[in-house]
Protein backbone atom coordinates (compact mmCIF):
# COMPACT_ATOMS: atom_id res chain seq x y z
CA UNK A 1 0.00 0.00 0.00
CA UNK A 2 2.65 2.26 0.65
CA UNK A 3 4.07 1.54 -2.63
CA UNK A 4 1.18 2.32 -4.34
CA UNK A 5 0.68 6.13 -2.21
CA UNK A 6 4.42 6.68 -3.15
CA UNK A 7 3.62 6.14 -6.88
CA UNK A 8 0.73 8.13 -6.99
CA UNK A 9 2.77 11.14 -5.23
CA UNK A 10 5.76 10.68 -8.55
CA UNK A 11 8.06 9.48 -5.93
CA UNK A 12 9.11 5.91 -8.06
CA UNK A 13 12.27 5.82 -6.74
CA UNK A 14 11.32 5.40 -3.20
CA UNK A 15 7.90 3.69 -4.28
CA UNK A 16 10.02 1.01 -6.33
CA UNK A 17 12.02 0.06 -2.80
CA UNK A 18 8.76 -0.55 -1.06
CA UNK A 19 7.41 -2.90 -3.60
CA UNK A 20 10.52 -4.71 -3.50
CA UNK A 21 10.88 -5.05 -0.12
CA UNK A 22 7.22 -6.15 -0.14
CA UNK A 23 7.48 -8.74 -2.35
CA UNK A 24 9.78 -10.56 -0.02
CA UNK A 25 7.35 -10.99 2.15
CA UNK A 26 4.62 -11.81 -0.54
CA UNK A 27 5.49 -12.60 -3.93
CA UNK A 28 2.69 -13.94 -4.95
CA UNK A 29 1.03 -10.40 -4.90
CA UNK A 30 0.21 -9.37 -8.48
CA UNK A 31 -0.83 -5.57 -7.14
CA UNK A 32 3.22 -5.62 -6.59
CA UNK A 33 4.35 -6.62 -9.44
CA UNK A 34 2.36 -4.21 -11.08
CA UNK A 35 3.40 -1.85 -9.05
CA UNK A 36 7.32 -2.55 -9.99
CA UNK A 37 6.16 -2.64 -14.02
CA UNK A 38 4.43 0.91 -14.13
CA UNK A 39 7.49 2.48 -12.42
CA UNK A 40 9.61 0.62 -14.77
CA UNK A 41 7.42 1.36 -17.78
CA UNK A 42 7.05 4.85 -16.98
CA UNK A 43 10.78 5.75 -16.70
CA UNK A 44 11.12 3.57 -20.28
CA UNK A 45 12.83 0.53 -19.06
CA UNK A 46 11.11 -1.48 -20.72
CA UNK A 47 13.97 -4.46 -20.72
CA UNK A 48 13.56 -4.19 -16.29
CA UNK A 49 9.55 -3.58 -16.97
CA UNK A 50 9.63 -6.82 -18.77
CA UNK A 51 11.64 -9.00 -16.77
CA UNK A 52 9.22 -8.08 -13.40
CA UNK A 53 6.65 -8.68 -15.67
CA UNK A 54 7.99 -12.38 -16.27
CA UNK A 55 8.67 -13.05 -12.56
CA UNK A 56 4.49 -11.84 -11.65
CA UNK A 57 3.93 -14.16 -14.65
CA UNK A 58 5.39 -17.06 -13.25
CA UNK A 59 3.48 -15.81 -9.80
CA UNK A 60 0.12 -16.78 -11.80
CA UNK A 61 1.22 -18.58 -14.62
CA UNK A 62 -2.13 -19.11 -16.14
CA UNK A 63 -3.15 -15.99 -16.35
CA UNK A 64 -2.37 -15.57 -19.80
CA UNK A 65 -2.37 -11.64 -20.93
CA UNK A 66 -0.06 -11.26 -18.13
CA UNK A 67 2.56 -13.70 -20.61
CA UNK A 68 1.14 -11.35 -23.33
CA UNK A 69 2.35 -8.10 -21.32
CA UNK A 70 5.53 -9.64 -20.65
CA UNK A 71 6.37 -10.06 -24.50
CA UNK A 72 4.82 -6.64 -25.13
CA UNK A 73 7.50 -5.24 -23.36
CA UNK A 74 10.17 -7.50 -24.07
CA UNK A 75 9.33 -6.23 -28.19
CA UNK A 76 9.68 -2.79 -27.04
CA UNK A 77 12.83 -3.66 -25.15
CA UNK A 78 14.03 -4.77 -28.38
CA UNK A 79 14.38 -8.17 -27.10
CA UNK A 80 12.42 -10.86 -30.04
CA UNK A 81 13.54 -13.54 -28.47
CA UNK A 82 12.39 -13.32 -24.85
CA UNK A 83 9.30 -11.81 -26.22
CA UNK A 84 8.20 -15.29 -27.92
CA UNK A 85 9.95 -17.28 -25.29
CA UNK A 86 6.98 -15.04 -23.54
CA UNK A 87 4.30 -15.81 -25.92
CA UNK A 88 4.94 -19.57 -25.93
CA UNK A 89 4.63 -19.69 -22.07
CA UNK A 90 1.02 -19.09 -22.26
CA UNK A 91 0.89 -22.41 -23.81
CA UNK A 92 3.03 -23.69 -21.98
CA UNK A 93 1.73 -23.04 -18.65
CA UNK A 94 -1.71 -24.73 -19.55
CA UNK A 95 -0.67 -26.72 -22.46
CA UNK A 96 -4.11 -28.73 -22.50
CA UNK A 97 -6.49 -25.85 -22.32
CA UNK A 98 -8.15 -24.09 -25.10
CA UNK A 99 -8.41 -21.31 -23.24
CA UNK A 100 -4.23 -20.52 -23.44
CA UNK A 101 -4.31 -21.79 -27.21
CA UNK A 102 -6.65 -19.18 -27.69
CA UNK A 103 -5.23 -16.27 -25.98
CA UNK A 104 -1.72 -17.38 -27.68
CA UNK A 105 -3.73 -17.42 -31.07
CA UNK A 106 -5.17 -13.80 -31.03
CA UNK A 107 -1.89 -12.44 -29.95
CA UNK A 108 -0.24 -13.85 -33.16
CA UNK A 109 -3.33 -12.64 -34.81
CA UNK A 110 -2.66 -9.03 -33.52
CA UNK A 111 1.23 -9.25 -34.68
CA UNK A 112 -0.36 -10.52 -38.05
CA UNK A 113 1.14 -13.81 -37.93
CA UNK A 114 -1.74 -15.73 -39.63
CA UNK A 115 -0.20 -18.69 -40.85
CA UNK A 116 1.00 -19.03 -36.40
CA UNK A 117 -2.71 -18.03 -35.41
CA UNK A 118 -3.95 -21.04 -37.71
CA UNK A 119 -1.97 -23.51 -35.81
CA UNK A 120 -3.27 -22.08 -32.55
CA UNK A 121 -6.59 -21.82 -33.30
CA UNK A 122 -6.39 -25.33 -34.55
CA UNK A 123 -5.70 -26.69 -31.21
CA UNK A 124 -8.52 -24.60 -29.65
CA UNK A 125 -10.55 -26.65 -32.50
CA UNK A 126 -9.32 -30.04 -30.70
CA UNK A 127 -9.45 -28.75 -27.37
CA UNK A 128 -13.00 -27.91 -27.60
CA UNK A 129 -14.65 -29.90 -29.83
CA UNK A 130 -18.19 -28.51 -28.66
CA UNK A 131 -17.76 -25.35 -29.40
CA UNK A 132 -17.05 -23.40 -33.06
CA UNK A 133 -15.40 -20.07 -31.60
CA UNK A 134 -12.17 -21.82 -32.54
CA UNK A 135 -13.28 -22.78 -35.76
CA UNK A 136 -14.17 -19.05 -36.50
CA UNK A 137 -10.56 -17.99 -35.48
CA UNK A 138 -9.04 -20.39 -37.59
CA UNK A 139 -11.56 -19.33 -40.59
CA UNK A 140 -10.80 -15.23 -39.85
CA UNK A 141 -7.25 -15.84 -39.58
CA UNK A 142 -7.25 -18.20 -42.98
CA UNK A 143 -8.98 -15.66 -44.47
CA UNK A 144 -6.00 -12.99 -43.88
CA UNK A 145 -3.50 -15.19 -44.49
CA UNK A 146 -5.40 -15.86 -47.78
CA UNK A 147 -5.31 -19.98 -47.47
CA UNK A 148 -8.66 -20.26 -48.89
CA UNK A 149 -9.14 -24.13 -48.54
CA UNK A 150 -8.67 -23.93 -44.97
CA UNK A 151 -10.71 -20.73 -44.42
CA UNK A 152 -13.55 -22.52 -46.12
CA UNK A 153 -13.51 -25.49 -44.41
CA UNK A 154 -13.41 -24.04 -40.98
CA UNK A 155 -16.21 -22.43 -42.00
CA UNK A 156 -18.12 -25.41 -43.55
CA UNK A 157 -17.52 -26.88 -40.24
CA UNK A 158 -19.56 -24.29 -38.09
CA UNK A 159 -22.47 -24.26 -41.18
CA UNK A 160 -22.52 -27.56 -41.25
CA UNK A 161 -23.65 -28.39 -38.01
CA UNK A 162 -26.85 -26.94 -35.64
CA UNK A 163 -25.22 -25.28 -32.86
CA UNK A 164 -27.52 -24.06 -29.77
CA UNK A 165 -28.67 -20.99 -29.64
CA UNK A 166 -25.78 -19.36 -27.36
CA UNK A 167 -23.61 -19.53 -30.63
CA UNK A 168 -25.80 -17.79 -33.45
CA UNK A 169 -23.50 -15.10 -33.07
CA UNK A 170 -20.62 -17.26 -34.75
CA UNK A 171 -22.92 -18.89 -36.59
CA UNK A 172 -23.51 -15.55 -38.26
CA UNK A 173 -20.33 -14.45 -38.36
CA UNK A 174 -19.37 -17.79 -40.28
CA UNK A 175 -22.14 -17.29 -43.14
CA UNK A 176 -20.50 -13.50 -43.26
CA UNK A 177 -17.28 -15.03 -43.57
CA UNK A 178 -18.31 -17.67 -46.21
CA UNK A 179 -19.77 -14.39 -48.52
CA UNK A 180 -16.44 -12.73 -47.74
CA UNK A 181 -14.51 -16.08 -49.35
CA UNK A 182 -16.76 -16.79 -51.60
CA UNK A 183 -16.14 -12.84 -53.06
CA UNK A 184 -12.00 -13.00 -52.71
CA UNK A 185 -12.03 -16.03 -54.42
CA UNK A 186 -13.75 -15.03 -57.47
CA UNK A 187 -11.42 -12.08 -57.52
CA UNK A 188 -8.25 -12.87 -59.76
């Protein structure tokens, strides 16, 4: 807490001491780390930003935009590699749930790495069979990567089947997709 009072008064320096000497006694506090990553991020060290960003990270390791943060700032670092070694940890932390195949896909998705998002969302696909969210991802992100075979069908898949009524959303969002492939493909 005093951490956080010291922060809000500009006074990092002394704010930054607190947290650290408060993680000592609790390290599993994520209001700490973040604590330690604003005053990091604010000053533009984003390499030290990063690395407490990693250590909260492996304080909650599947909590999966916290990995995503951690590469974030690793890229602006100007540090590739740790930033993937990052990004892979989501999936590696909770290597048998969707849920961290997912959040790994849409960050590859947001770096417009298509072809990587495919492969993601295709394991959300296994994962959860019962469910076409996944099968939309890997249709959108076919689509932008321009693999029409595989874009259509993912999207085959989710028009193919009846799906309860929770998912008419993606059900609509697949028959908009299957327009927008239809269209690109008879472009030349």
């Amino acid at each position: 807490a005093l951490g956080q009072v010291l922060v809000s008064r500009s006074k990092d320096a002394a704010a930054l001491i607190q947290f650290q000497k408060a993680i000592e006694v609790s390290p599993w506090d994520p209001a700490l780390w973040d604590g330690v990553v604003e005053i990091h991020r604010r000053a533009g060290r984003f390499g030290e930003a990063a690395a407490a960003r990693l250590l909260a990270c492996r304080a909650r390791p599947v909590e999966f935009a916290c990995w995503g943060e951690a590469a974030v700032l690793y890229r602006q670092a100007g540090d590739a590699v740790t930033a993937e070694r990052a990004r892979t940890n989501i999936v590696e932390s909770a290597p048998d749930e969707a849920d961290a195949h997912e959040a790994l896909a849409r960050i590859l998705q947001g770096e417009g790495r298509w072809n990587d998002a495919m492969g993601r969302w295709g394991q959300v696909t296994r994962l959860r069979e019962g469910a076409p969210g996944g099968w939309l991802g890997m249709a959108s992100a076919a689509v932008e990567a321009k693999v029409w075979d595989e874009a259509e069908r993912a999207v085959d898949h989710i028009l193919s089947r009846t799906w309860p009524q929770i998912f008419q959303g993606v059900v609509i969002e697949a028959q908009s997709l299957k327009r927008a492939i239809d269209s690109r493909r008879r472009k030349p």
